[in-house]
Protein backbone atom coordinates (compact mmCIF):
# COMPACT_ATOMS: atom_id res chain seq x y z
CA UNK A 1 137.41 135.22 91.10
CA UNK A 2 140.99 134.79 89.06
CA UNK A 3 141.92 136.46 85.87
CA UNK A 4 144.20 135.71 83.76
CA UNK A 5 146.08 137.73 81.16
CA UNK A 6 144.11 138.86 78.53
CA UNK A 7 145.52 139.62 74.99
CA UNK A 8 144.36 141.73 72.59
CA UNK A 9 140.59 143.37 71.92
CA UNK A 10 138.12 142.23 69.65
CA UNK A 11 137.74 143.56 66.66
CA UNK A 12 133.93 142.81 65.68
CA UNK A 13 131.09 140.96 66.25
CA UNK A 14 129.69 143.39 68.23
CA UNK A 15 125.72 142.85 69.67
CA UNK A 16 123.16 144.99 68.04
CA UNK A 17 122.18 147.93 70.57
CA UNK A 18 125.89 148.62 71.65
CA UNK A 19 126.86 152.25 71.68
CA UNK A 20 130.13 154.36 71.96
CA UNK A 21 128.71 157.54 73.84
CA UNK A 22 127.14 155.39 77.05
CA UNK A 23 128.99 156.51 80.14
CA UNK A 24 131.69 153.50 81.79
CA UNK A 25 130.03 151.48 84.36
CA UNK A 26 132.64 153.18 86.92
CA UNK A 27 130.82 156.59 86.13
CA UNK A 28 127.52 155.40 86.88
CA UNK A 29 128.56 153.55 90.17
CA UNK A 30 132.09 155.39 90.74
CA UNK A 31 133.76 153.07 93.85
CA UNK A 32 134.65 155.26 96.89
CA UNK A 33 137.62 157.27 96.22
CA UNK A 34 140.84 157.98 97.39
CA UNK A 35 141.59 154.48 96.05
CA UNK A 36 142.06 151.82 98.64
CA UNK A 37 145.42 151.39 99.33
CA UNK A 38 145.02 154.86 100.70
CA UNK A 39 142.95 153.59 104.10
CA UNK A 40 144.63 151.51 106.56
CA UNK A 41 142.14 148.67 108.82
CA UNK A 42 142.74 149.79 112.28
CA UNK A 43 140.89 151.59 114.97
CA UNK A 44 140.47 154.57 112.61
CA UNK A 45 139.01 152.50 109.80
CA UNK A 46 134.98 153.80 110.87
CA UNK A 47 136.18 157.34 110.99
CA UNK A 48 138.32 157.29 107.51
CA UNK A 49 135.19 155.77 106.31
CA UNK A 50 133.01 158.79 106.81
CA UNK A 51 135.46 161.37 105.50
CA UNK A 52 133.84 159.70 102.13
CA UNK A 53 130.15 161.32 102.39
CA UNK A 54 127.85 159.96 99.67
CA UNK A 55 124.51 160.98 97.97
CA UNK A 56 123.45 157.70 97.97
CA UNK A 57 119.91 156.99 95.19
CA UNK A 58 120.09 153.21 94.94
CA UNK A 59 123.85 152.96 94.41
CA UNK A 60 124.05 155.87 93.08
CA UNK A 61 127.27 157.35 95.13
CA UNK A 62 128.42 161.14 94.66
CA UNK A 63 131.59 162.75 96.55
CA UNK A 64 130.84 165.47 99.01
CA UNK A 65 133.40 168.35 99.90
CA UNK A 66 136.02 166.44 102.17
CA UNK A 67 137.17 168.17 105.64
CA UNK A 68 139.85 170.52 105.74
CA UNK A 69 143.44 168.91 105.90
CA UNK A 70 144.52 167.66 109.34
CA UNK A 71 147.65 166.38 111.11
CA UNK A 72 145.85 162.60 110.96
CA UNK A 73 144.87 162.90 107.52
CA UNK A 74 148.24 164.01 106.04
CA UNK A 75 149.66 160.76 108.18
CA UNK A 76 146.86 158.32 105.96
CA UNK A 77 147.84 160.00 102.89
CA UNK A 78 152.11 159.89 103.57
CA UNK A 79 150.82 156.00 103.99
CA UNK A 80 148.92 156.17 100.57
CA UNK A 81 152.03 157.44 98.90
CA UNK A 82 153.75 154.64 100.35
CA UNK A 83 151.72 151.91 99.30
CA UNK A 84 151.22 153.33 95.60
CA UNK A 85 154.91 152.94 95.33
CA UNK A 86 155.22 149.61 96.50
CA UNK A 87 151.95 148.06 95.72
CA UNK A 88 151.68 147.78 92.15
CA UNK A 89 148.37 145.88 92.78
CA UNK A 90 146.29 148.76 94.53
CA UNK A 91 145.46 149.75 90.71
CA UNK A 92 142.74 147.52 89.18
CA UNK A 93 143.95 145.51 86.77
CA UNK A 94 142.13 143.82 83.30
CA UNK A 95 145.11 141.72 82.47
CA UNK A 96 145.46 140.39 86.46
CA UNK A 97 147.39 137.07 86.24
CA UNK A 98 146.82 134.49 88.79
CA UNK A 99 149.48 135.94 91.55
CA UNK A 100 152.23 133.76 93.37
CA UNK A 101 151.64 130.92 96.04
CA UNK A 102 148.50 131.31 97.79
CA UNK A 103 145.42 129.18 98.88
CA UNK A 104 142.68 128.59 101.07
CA UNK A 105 144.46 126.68 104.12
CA UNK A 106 144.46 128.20 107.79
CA UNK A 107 148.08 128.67 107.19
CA UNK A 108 150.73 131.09 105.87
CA UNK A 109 149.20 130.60 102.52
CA UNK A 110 145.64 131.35 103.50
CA UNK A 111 143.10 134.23 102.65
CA UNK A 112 143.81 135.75 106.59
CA UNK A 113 147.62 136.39 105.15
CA UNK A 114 146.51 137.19 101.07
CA UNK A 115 149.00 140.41 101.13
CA UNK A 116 148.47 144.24 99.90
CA UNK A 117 144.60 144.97 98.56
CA UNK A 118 143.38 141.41 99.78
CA UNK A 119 144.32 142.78 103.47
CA UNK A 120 143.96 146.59 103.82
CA UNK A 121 141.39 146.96 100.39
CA UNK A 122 137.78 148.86 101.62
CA UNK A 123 135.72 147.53 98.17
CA UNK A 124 136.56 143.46 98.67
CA UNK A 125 134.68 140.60 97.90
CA UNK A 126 133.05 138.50 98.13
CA UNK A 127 130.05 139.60 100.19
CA UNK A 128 126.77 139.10 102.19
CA UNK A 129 123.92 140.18 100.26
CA UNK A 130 120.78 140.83 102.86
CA UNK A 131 118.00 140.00 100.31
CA UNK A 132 115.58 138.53 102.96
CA UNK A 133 115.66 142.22 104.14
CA UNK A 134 115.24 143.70 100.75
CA UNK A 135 112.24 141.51 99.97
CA UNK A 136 110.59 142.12 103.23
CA UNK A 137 111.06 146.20 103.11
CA UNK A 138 109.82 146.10 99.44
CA UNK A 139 106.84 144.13 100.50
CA UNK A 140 106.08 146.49 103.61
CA UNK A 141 106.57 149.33 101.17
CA UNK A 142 103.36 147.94 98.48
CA UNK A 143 105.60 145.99 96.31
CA UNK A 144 107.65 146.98 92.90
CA UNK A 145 105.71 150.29 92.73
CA UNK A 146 105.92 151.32 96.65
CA UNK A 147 109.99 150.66 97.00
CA UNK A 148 111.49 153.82 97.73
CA UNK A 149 113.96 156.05 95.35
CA UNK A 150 116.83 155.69 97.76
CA UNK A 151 117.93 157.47 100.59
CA UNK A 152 120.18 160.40 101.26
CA UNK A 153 122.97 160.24 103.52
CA UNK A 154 125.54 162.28 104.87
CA UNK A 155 128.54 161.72 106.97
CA UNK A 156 130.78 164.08 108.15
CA UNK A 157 133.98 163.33 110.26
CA UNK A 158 136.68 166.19 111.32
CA UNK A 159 139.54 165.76 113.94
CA UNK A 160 139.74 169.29 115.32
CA UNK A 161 143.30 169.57 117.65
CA UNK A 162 141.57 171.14 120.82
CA UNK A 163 138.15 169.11 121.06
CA UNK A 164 138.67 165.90 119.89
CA UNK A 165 136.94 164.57 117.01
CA UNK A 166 133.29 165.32 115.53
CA UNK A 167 131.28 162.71 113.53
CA UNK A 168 127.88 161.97 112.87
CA UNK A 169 125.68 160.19 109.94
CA UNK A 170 121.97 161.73 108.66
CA UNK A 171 119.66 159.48 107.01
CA UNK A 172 116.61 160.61 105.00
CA UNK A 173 114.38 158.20 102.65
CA UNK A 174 112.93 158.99 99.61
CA UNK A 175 110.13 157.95 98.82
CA UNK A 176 109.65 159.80 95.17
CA UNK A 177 112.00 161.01 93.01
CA UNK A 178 111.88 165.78 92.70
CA UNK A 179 112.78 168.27 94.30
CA UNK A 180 114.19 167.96 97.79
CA UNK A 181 114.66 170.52 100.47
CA UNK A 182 114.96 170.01 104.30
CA UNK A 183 117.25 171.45 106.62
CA UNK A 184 119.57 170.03 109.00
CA UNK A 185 120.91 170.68 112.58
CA UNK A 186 123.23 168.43 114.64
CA UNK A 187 123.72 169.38 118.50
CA UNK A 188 127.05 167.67 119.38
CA UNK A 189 128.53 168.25 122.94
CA UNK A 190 131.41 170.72 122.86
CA UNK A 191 130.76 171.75 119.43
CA UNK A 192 127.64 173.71 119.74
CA UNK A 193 125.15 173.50 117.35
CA UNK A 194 125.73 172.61 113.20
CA UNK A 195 123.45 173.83 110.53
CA UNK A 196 122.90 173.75 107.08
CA UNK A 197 120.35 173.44 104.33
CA UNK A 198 120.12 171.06 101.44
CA UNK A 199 118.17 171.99 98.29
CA UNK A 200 119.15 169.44 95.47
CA UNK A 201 116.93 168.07 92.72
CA UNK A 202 116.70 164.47 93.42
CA UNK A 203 116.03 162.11 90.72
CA UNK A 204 116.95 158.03 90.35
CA UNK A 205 115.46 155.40 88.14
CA UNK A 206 114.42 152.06 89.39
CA UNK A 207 115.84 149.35 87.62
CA UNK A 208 118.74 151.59 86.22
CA UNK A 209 121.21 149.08 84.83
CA UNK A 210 117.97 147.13 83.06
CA UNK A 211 118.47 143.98 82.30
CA UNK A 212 121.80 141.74 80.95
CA UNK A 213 121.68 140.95 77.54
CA UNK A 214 123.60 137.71 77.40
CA UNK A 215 125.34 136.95 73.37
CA UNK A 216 127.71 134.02 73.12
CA UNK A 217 127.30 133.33 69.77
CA UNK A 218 131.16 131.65 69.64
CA UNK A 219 131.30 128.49 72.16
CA UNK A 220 134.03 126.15 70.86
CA UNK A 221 137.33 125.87 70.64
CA UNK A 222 138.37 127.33 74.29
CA UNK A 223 141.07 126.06 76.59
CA UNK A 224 140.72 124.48 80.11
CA UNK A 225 143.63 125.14 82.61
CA UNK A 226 143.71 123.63 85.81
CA UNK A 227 144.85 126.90 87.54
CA UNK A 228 146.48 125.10 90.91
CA UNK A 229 144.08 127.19 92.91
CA UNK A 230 140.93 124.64 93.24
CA UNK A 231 139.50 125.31 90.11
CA UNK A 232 139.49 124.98 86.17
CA UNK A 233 139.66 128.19 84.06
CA UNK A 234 137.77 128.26 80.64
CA UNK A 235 139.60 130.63 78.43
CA UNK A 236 136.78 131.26 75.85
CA UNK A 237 136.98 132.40 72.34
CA UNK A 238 136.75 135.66 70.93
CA UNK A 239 133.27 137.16 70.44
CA UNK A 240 130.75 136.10 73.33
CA UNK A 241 129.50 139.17 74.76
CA UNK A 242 126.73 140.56 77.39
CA UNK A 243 125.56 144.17 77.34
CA UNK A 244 124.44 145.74 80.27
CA UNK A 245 123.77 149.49 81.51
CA UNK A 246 124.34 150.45 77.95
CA UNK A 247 128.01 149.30 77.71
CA UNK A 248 129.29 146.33 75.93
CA UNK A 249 131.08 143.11 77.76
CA UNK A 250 133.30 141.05 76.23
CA UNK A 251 133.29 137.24 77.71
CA UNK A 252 137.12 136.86 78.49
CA UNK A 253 137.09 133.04 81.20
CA UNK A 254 135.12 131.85 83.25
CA UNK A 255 135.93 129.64 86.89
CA UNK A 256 134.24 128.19 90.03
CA UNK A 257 134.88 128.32 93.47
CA UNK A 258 133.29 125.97 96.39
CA UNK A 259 131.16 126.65 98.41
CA UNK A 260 129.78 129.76 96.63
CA UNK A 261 132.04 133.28 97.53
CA UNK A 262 129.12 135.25 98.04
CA UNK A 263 125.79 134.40 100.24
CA UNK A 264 122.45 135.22 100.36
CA UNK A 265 121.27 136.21 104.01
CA UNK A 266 124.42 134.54 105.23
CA UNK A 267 124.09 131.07 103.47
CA UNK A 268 126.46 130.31 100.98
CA UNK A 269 125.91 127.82 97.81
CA UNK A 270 127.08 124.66 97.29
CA UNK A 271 129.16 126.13 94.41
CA UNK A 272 129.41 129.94 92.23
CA UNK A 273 130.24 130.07 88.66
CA UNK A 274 132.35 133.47 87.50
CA UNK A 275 131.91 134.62 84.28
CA UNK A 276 134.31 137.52 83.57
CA UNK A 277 133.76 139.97 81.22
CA UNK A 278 136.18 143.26 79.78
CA UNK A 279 134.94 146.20 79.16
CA UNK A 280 135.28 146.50 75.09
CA UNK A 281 135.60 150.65 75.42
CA UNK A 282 137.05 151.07 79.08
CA UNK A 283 138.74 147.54 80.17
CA UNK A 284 137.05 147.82 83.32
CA UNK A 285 136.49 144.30 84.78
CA UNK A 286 132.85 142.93 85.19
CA UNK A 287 131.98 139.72 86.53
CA UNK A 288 128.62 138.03 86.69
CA UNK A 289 127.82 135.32 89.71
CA UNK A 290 126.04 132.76 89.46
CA UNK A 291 125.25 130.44 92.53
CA UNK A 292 124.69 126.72 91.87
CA UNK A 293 122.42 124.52 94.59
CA UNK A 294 122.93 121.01 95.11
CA UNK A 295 119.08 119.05 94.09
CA UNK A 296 117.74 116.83 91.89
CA UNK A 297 118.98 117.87 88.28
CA UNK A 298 120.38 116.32 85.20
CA UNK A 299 124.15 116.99 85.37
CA UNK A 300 124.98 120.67 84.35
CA UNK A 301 126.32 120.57 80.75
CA UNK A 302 128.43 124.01 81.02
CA UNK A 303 129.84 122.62 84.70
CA UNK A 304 130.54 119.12 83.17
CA UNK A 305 131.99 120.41 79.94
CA UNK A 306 134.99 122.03 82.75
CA UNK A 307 135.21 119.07 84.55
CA UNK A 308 135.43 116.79 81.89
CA UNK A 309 138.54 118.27 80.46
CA UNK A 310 139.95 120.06 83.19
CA UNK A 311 144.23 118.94 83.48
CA UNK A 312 144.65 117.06 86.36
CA UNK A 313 148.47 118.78 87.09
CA UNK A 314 148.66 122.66 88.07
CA UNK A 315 149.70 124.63 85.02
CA UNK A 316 148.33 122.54 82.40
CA UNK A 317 145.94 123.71 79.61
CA UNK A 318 144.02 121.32 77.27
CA UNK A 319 142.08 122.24 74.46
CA UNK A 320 138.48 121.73 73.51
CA UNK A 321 138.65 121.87 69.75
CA UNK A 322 135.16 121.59 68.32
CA UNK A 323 133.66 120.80 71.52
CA UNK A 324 130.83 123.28 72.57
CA UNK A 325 131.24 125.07 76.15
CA UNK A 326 127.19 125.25 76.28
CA UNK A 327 127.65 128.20 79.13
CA UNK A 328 123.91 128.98 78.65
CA UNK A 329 122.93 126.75 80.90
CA UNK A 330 124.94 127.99 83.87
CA UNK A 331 122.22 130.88 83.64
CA UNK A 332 119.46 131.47 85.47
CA UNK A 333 116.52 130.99 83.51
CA UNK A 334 114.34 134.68 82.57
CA UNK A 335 111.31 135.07 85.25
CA UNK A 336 108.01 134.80 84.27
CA UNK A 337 108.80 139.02 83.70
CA UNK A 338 111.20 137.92 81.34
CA UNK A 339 114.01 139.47 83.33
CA UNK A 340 116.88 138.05 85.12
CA UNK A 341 117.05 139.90 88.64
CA UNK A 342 120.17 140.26 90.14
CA UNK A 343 122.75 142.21 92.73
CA UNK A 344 124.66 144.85 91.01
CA UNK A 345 127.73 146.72 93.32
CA UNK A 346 131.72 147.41 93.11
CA UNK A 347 133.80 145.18 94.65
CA UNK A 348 137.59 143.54 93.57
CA UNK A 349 138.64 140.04 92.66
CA UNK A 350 138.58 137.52 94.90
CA UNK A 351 142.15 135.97 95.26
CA UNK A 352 145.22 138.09 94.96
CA UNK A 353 145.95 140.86 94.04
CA UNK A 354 142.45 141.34 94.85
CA UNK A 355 142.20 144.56 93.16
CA UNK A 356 139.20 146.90 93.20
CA UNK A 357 136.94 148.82 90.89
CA UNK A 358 135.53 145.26 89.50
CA UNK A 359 131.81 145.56 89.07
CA UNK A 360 129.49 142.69 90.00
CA UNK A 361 126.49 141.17 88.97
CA UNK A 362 125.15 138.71 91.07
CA UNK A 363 122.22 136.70 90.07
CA UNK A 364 119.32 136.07 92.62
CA UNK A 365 117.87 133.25 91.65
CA UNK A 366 120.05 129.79 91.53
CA UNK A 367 120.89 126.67 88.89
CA UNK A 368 120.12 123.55 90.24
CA UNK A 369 123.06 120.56 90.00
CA UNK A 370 123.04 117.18 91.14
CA UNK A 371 125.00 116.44 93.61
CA UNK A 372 127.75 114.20 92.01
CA UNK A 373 128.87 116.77 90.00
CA UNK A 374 129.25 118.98 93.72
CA UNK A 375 131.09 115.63 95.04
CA UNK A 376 133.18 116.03 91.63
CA UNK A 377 134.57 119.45 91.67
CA UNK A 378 135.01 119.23 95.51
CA UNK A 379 137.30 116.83 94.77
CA UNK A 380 138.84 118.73 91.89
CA UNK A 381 139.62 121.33 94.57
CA UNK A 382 141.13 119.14 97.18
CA UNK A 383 143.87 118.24 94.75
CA UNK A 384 145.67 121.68 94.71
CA UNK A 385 144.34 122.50 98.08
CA UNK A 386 145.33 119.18 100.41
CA UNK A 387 143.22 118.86 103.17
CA UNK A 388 140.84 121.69 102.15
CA UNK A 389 137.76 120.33 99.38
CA UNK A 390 137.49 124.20 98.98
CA UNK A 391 138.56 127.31 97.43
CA UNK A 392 136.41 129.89 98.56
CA UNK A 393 137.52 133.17 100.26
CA UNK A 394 135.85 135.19 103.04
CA UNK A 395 133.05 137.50 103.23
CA UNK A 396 134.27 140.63 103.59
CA UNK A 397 132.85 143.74 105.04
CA UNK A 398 130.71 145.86 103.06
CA UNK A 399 132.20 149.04 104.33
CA UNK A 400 129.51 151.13 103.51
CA UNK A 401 129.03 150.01 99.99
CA UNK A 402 125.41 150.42 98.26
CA UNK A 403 123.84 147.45 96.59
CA UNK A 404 121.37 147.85 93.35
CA UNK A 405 118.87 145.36 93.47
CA UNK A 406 117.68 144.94 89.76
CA UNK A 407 114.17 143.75 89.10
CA UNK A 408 113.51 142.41 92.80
């Protein structure tokens, strides 16, 4: 995913439904915290992990009472410092411009060597979404109405100077949402024995975020760049919006990468369609994914609108006056439910400065394209990217990361 700056807000237009009071997106799914440039990848990276314990209800992630201050953990946070200083792109950014030379070669230039968040970042994406799993567990469980609330877990890691250091991870599933009470005890060698008791009222909706309201009501008169990363940008109009989780999402671009960023039990896409959205109260980034397969279709009118006007040189913009965008079609179509079910969790963008805190929405089911219009934009993306008919980064690690699954 690229942004590009952003000017202004919006003044009006604003979907019926929207409110002021509804908490941020961040607040309902807040990402792990210290922020990211605080951890370092390296040997420790499984133990700085779990100094992060989470109440974990379907996403839902709250911050336990970290360990006491030790030697190791005041050498992470001198490294934090250091970073915050120098790494102006640890903080997430809405107004992100597309950032210096990179691309997707296995060279100096590639994703392996993206600097700052892209390298040492704990919330990145894109990502492997397991839904064969998810499918199969709700099925074992008696469908929509068996799936459990979410589990608990906690994880607790402390480097003590004469023993060494203690870790472990507890697991309970919930099956119902109430009261819960249980107690725990952890025999660890050299420690002796742990014990303590929980006694929390539990509670988690299914379905939380409901589903995404999607309003472009203002579809002409954007502007195509060619962005000299593999893809066309469509800088839209004011006033297209989606609401979602009671918050408000202004429309801001939208891009495509091939083969698709994220995958679906490990199989990517032919190609992904990101449509990023602003915050209207917060400016939080939100993104919505769409994956497009390769089969017999009429040519995609959104995904040929792009390619149709897209500059052939890096830099340039053209602009589609009077011309319609038509990005409905690059949705899914509603269910037979009338919902759209997707992948809801908080990851960052997807080329540098890859910052965090973005929140994704990730659409199960697929659009259909033909495939000359995959043969097309492959070839689009082999013109900034010689040698390489792609511009897709990485999966990344999940790191621990909880995934909503909306109306699967």
């Amino acid at each position: 995913m690229t942004v590009s700056p952003i000017n202004g807000q919006h003044t009006g237009g604003r979907p019926a439904g929207s409110t002021s009071t509804a908490p941020s997106l961040l607040q309902l799914t807040p990402p792990l915290k210290p922020s990211t440039c605080q951890h370092l990848r390296s040997k420790t990276s499984r133990s700085s992990a779990q100094r992060f314990p989470t109440h974990n209800a379907q996403g839902y992630q709250k911050r336990q009472p970290e360990p006491e201050f030790n030697r190791r953990g005041l050498l992470l946070a001198g490294n934090a410092l250091f970073l915050a200083a120098t790494c102006p792109c640890c903080m997430p950014k809405a107004d992100a411009a597309e950032s210096g030379a990179f691309s997707y070669a296995a060279d100096a230039t590639g994703p392996s060597a993206w600097p700052g968040v892209c390298t040492i970042g704990m919330q990145q994406s894109p990502i492997n979404i397991p839904l064969t799993e998810h499918l199969a567990a709700q099925k074992r469980d008696g469908g929509a109405n068996g799936r459990k609330v979410g589990d608990i877990k906690l994880q607790y890691s402390q480097q003590l100077s004469d023993v060494g250091e203690l870790s472990f991870d507890f697991v309970q599933e919930l099956k119902s949402s109430g009261d819960v009470k249980f107690n725990f005890e952890q025999n660890v060698e050299k420690f002796g024995s742990i014990r303590f008791r929980l006694d929390q009222k539990f509670e988690q909706k299914m379905d939380r975020f409901g589903d995404i309201k999607f309003q472009y009501n203002h579809q002409t008169d954007a502007t195509i760049k060619n962005t000299g990363h593999g893809t066309m940008q469509v800088n839209v109009p004011k006033g297209n919006f989606s609401q979602v989780a009671g918050r408000e999402l202004e429309l801001v671009q939208w891009h495509f990468h091939t083969p698709s960023e994220h995958a679906f039990d490990g199989n990517r896409k032919s190609i992904e369609a990101h449509l990023v959205h602003k915050d209207t109260k917060t400016g939080e980034l939100a993104v919505v994914g769409v994956l497009l397969q390769e089969g017999p279709s009429e040519p995609n009118p959104a995904l040929q609108f792009a390619l149709r006007l897209a500059p052939e040189a890096a830099g340039e913009e053209q602009a589609a006056t009077g011309q319609s965008m038509q990005i409905d079609t690059i949705l899914p179509r509603p269910n037979e439910g009338g919902h759209r079910p997707y992948i809801h969790y908080v990851g960052s963008l997807t080329t540098p400065p890859c910052s965090e805190a973005v929140q994704w929405f990730v659409m199960t089911d697929t659009v259909t394209i033909p495939s000359s219009q995959v043969v097309q934009f492959q070839e689009f993306a082999g013109k900034t990217n010689p040698g390489v008919r792609a511009n897709a980064r990485p999966l990344q690690p999940l790191m621990g990361r909880s995934l909503d699954y909306q109306y699967l």
